[in-house]
C-alpha atoms as a PDB file:
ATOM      1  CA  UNK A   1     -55.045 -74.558  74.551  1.00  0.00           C
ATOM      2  CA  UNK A   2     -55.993 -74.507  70.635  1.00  0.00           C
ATOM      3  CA  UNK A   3     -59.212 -72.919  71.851  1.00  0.00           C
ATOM      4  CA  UNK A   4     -57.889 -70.252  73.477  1.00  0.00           C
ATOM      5  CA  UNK A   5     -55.590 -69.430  70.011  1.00  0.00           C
ATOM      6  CA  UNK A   6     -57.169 -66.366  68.494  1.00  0.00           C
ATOM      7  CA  UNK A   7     -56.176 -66.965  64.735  1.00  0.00           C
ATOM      8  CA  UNK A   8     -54.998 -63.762  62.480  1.00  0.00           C
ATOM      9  CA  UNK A   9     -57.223 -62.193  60.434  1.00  0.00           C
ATOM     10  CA  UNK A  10     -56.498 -63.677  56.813  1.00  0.00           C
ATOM     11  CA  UNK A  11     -56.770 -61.771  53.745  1.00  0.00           C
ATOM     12  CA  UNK A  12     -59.357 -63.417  51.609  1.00  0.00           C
ATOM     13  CA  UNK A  13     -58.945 -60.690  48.467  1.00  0.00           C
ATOM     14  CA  UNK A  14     -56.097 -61.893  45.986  1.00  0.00           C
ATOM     15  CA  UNK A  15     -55.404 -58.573  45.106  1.00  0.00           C
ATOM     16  CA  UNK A  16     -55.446 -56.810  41.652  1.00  0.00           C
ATOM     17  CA  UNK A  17     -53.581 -56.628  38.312  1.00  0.00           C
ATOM     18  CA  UNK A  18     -51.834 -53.249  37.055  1.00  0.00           C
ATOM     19  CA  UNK A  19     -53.331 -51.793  33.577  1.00  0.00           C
ATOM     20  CA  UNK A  20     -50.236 -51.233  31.320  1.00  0.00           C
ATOM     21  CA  UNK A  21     -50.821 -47.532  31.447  1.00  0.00           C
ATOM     22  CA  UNK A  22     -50.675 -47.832  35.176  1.00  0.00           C
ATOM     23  CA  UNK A  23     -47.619 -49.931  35.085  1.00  0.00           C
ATOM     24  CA  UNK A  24     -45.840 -47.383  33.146  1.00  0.00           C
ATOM     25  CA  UNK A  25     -46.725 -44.282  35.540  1.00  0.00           C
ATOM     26  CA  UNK A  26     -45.301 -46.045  38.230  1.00  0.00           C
ATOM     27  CA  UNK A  27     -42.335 -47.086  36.758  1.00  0.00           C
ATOM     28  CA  UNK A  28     -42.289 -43.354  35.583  1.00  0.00           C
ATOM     29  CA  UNK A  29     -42.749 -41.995  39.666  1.00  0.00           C
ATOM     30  CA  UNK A  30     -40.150 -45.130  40.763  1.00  0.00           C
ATOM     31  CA  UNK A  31     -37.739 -43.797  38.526  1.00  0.00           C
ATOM     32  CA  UNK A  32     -38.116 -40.264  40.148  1.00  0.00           C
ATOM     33  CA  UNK A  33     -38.296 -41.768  44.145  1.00  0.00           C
ATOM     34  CA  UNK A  34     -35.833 -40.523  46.525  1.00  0.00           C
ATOM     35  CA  UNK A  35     -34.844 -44.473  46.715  1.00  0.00           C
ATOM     36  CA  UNK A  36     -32.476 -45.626  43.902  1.00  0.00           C
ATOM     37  CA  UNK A  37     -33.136 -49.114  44.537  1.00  0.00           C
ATOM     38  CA  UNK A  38     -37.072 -49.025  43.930  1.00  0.00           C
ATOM     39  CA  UNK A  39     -36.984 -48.910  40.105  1.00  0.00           C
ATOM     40  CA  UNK A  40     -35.079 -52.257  39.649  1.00  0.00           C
ATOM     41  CA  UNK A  41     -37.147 -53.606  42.329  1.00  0.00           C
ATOM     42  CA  UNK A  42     -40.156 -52.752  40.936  1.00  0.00           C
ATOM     43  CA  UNK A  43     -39.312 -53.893  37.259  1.00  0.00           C
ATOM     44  CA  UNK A  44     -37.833 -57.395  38.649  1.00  0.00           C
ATOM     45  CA  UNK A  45     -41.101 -57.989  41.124  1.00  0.00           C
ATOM     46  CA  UNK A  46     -43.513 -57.174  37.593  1.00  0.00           C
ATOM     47  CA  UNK A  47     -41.195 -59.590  35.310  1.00  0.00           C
ATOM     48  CA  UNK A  48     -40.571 -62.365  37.624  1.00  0.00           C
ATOM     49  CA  UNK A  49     -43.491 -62.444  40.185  1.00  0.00           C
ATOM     50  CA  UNK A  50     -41.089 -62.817  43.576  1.00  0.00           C
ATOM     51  CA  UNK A  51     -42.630 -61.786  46.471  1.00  0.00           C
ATOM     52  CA  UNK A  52     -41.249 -59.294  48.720  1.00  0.00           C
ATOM     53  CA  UNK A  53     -39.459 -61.315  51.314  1.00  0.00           C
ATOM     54  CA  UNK A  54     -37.914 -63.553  48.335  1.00  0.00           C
ATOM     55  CA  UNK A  55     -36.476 -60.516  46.775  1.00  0.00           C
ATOM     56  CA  UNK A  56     -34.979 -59.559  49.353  1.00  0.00           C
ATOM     57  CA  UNK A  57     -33.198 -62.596  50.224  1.00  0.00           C
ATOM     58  CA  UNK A  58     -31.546 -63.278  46.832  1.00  0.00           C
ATOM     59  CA  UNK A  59     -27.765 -62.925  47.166  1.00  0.00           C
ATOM     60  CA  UNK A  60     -25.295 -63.076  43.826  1.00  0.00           C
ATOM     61  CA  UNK A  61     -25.346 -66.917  44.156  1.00  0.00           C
ATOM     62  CA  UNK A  62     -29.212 -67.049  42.826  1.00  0.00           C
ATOM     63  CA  UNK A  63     -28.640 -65.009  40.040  1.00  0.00           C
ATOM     64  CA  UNK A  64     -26.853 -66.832  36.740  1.00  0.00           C
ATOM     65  CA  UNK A  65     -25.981 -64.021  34.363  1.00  0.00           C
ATOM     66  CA  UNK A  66     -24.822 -63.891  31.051  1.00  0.00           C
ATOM     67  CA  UNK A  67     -22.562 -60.726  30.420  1.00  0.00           C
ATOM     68  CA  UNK A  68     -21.817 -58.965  27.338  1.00  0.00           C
ATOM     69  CA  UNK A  69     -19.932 -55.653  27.205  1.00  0.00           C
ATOM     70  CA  UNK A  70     -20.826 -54.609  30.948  1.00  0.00           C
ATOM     71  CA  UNK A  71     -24.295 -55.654  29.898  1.00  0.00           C
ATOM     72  CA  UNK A  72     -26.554 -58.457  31.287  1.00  0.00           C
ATOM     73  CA  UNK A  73     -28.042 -59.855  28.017  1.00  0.00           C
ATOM     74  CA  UNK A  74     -29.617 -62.570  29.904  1.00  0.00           C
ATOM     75  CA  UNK A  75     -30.068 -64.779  32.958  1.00  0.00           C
ATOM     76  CA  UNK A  76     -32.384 -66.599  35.491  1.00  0.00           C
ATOM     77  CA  UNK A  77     -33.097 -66.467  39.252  1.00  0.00           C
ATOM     78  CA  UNK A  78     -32.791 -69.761  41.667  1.00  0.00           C
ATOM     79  CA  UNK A  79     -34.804 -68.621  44.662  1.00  0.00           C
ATOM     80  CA  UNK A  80     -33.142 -69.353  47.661  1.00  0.00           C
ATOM     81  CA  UNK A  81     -35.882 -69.081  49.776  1.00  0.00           C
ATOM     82  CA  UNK A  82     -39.400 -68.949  49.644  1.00  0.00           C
ATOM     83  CA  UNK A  83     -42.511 -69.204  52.510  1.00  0.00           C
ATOM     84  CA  UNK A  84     -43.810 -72.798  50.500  1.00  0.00           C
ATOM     85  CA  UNK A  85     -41.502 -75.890  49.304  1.00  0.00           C
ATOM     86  CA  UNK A  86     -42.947 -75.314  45.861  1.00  0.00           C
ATOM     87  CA  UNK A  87     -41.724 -71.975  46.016  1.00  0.00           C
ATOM     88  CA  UNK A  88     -37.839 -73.066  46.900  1.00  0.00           C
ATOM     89  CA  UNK A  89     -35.385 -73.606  44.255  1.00  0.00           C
ATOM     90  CA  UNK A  90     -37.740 -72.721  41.474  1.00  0.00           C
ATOM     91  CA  UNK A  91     -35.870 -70.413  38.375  1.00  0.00           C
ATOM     92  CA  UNK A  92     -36.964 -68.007  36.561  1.00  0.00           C
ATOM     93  CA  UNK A  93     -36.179 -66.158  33.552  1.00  0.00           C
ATOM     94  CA  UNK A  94     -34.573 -62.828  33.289  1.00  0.00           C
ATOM     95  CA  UNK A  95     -36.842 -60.310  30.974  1.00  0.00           C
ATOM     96  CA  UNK A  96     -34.475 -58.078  28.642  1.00  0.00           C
ATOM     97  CA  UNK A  97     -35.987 -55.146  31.106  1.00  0.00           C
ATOM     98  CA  UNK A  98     -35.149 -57.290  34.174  1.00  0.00           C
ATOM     99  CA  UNK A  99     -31.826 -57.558  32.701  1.00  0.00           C
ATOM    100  CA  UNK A 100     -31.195 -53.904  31.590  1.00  0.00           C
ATOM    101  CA  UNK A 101     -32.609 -52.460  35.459  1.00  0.00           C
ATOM    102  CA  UNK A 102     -30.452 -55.408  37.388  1.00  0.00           C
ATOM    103  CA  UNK A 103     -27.083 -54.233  35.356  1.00  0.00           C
ATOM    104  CA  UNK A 104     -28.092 -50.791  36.373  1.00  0.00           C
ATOM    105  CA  UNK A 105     -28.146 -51.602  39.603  1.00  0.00           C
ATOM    106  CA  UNK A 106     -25.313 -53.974  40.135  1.00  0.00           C
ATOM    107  CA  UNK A 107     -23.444 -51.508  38.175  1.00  0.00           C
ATOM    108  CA  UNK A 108     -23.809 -49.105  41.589  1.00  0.00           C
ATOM    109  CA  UNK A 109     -21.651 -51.438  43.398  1.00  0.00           C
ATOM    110  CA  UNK A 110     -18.182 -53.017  43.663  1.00  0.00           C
ATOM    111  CA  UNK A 111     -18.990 -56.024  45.732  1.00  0.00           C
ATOM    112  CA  UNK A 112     -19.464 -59.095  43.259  1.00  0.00           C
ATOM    113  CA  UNK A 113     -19.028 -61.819  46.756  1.00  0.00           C
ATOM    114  CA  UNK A 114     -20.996 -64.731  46.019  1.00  0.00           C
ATOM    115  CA  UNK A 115     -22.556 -64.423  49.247  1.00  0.00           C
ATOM    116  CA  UNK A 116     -23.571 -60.385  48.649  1.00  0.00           C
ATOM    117  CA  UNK A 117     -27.167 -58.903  48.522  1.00  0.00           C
ATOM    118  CA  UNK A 118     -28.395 -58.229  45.375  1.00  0.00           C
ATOM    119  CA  UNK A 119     -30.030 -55.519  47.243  1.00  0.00           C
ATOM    120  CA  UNK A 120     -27.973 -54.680  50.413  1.00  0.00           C
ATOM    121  CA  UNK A 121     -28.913 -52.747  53.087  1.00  0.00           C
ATOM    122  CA  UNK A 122     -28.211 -49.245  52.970  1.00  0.00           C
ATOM    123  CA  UNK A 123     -29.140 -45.444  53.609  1.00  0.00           C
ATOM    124  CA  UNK A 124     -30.481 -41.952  51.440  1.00  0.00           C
ATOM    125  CA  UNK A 125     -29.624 -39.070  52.309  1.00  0.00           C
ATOM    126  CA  UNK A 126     -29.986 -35.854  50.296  1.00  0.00           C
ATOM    127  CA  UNK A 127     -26.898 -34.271  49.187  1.00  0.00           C
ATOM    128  CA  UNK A 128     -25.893 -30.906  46.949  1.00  0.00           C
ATOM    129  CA  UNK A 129     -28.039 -28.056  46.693  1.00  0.00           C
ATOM    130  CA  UNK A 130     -30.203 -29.857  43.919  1.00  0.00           C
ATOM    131  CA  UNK A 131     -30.662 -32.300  47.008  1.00  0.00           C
ATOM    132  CA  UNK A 132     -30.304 -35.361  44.906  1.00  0.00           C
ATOM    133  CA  UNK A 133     -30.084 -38.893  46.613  1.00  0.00           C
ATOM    134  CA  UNK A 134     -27.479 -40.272  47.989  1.00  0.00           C
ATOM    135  CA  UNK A 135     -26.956 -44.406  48.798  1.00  0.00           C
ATOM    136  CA  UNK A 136     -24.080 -44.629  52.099  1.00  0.00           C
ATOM    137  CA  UNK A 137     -24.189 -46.810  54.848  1.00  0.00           C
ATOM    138  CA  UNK A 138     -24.443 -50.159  53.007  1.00  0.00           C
ATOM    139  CA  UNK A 139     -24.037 -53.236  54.469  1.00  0.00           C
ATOM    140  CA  UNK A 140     -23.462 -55.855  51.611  1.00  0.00           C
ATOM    141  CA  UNK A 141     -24.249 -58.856  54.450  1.00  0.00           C
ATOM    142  CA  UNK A 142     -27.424 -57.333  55.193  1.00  0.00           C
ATOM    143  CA  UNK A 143     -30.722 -57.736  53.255  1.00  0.00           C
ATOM    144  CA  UNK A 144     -32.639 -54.130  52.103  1.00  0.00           C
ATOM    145  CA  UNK A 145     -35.230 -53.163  54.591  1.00  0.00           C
ATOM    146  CA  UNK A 146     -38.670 -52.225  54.025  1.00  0.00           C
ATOM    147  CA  UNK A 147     -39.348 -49.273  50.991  1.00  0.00           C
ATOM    148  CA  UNK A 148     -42.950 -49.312  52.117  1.00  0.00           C
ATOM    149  CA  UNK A 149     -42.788 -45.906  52.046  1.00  0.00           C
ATOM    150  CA  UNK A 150     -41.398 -45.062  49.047  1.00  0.00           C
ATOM    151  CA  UNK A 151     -43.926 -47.638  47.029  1.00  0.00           C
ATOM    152  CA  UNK A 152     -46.307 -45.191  49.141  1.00  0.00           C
ATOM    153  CA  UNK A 153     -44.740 -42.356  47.533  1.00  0.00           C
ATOM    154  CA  UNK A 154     -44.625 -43.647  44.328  1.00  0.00           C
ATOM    155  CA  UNK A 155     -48.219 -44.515  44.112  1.00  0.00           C
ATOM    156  CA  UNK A 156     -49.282 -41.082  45.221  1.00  0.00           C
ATOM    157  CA  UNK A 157     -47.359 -39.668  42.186  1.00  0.00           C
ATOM    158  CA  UNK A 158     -49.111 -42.089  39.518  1.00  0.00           C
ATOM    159  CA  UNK A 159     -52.193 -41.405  40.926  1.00  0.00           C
ATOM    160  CA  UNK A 160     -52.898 -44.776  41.722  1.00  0.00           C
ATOM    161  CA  UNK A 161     -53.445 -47.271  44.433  1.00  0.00           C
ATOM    162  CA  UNK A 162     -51.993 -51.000  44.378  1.00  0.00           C
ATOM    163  CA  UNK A 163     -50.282 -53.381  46.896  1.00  0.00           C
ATOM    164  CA  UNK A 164     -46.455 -54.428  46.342  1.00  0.00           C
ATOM    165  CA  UNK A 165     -48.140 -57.457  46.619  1.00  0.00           C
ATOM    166  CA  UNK A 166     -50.207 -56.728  43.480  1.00  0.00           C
ATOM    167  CA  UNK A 167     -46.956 -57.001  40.912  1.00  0.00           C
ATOM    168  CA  UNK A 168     -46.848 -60.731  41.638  1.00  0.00           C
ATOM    169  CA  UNK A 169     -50.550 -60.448  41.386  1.00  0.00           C
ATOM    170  CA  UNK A 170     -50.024 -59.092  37.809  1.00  0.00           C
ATOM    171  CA  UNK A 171     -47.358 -61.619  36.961  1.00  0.00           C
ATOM    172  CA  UNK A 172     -49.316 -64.810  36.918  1.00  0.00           C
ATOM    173  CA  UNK A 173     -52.483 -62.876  35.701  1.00  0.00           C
ATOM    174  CA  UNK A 174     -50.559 -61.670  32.589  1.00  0.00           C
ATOM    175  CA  UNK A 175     -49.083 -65.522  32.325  1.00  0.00           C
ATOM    176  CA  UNK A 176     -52.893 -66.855  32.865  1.00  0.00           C
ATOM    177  CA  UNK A 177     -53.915 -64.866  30.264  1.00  0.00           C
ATOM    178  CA  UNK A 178     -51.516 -66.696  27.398  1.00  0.00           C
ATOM    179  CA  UNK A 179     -53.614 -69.568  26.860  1.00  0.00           C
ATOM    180  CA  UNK A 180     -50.399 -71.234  24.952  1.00  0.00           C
ATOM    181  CA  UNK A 181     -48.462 -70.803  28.328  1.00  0.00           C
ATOM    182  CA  UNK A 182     -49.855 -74.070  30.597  1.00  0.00           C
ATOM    183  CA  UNK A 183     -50.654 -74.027  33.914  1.00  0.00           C
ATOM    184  CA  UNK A 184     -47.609 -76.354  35.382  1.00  0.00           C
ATOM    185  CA  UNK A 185     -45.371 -73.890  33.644  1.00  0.00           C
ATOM    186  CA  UNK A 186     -47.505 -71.016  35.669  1.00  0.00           C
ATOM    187  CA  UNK A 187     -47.397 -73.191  38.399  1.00  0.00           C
ATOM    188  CA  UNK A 188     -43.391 -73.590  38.252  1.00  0.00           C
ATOM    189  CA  UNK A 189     -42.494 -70.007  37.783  1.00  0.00           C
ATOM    190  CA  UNK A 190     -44.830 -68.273  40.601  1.00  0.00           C
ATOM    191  CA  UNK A 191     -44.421 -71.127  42.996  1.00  0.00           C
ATOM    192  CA  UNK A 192     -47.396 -72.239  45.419  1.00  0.00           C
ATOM    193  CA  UNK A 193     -50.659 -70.241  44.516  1.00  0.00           C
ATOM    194  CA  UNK A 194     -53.746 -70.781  47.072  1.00  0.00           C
ATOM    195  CA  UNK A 195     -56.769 -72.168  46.611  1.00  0.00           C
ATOM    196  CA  UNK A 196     -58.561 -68.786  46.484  1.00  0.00           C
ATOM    197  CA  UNK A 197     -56.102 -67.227  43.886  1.00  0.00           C
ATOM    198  CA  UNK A 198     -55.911 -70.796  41.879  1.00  0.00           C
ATOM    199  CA  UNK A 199     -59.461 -70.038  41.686  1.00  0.00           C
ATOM    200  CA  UNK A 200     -59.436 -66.374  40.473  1.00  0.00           C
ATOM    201  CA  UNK A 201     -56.580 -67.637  37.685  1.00  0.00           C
ATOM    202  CA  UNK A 202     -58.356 -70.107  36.552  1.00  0.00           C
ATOM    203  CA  UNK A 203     -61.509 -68.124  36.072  1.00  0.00           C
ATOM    204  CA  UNK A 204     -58.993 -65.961  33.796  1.00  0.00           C
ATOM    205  CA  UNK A 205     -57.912 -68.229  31.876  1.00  0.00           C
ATOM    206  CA  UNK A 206     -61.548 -69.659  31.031  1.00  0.00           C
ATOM    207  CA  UNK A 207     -62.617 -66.027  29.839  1.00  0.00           C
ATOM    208  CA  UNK A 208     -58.945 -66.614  27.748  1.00  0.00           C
ATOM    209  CA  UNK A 209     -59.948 -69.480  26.431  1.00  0.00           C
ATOM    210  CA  UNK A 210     -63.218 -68.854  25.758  1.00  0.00           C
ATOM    211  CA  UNK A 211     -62.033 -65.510  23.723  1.00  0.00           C
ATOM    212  CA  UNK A 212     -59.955 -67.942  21.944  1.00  0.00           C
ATOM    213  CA  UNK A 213     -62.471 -70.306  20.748  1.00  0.00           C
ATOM    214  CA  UNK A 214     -64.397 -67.250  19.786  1.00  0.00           C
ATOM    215  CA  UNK A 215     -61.718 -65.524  17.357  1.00  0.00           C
ATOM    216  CA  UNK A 216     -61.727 -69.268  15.918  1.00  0.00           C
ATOM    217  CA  UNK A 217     -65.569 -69.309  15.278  1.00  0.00           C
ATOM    218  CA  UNK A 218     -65.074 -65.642  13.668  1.00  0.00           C
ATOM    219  CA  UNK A 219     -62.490 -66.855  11.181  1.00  0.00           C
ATOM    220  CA  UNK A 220     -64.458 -70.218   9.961  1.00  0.00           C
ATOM    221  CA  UNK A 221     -67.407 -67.707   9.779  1.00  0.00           C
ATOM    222  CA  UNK A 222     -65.200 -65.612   7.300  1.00  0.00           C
ATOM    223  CA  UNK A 223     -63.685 -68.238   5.583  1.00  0.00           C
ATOM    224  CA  UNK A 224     -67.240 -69.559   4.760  1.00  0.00           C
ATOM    225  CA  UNK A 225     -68.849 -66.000   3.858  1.00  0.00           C
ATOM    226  CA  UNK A 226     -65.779 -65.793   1.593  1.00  0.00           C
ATOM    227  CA  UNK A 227     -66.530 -69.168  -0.528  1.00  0.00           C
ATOM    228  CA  UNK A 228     -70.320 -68.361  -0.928  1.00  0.00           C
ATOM    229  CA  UNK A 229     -69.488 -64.678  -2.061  1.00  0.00           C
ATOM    230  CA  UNK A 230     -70.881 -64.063  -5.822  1.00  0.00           C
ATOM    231  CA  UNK A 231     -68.261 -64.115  -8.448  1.00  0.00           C
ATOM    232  CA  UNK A 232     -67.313 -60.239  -9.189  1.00  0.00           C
ATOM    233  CA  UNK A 233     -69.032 -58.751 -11.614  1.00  0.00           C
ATOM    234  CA  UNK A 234     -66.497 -59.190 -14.428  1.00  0.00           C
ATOM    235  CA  UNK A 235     -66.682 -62.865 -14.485  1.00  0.00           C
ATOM    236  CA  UNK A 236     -70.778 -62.723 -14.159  1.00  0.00           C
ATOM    237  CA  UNK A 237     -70.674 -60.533 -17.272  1.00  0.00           C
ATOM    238  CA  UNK A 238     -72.105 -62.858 -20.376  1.00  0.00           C
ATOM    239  CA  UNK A 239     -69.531 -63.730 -23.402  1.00  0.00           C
ATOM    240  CA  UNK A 240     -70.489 -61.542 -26.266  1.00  0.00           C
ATOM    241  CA  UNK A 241     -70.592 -63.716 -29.684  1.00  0.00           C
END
């Protein structure tokens, strides 16, 4: 029978990180999309690394918050549920931005049951004669759907072209790049990495380290150029009797 399996077609590209300035006009265009809840999902995706379907599993439970005036100062995520065992149960650290867009959007709702989506299911519609969005139909036992569209949407008004799959992408590239940050703590915050993307991170962080070792061969150069500089000119001036 296993020769009769056709197997899927598997991706073999690991995808690519965002620039900063293209990070910023899509969080621009997200802020501007028709769907309220693809700001906050793009800004937790870029500062956490979660991939799509973990996102959209987390319920309150998985999220420990620390509240301060109606404000989330800080916090980590327990993911429930992830497609590896590495991935399961591993935390991660709230970003102050995480923070600020997740009290933003919790803000939206009343529900606070343990067992609630952080990002229900619901409907946008188009209200008013400005024709601004409108969330209704929401189902706080029901995970979001897909916003394929409106990532779609998004991109087209940046300008640019990425995966969702590319902010986890950018995640662990930004964290490979830190050669103080080690690769068990990369390791424990994105969860299982493959072979082919172990290999593209760990080409990064050899060009990181490498850059590293450099910027220490430019400062012993300096330091020595600065001990075999002449005196100044004052002090090579002979004493006058």
């Amino acid at each position: 029978m296993a020769d009769a399996v056709e197997m899927l077609r598997e991706r073999k590209d690991v995808g690519r990180a965002l620039s900063y300035a293209d990070e910023k006009k899509l969080i621009e265009a997200a802020g501007k999309s028709r769907s309220p809840a693809l700001l906050p999902l793009l800004i937790v995706t870029l500062d956490t690394g979660l991939r799509a379907a973990e996102i959209r599993a987390l319920q309150r439970r998985d999220l420990s918050l620390v509240w301060k005036n109606g404000v989330i100062e800080s916090g980590f995520i327990t993911v429930p549920k992830s497609k590896t065992e590495a991935g399961t149960g591993r935390t991660i650290p709230l970003s102050r931005r995480a923070s600020a867009a997740l009290t933003l959007w919790l803000a939206r709702f009343s529900q606070t049951d343990p067992a609630t989506f952080v990002f229900p299911r619901h409907s946008v519609g188009l209200i008013g004669h400005k024709r601004e969005p409108h969330v209704h139909g929401l189902r706080f036992d029901e995970p979001i759907g897909e916003w394929k569209k409106a990532w779609k949407d998004s991109c087209t008004a940046a300008g640019v072209r990425y995966r969702w799959h590319d902010l986890r992408h950018t995640f662990i590239t930004r964290l490979a790049e830190r050669p103080e940050i080690s690769e068990q703590t990369i390791m424990s915050l994105a969860g299982h990495v493959s072979r082919s993307m172990l290999a593209r991170y760990s080409h990064i962080r050899n060009q990181t380290k490498q850059s590293a070792i450099e910027a220490l061969e430019r400062e012993a150069s300096a330091a020595i150029l600065a001990e075999k500089s002449p005196q100044s000119a004052s002090d090579e001036r002979p004493i006058l009797n």
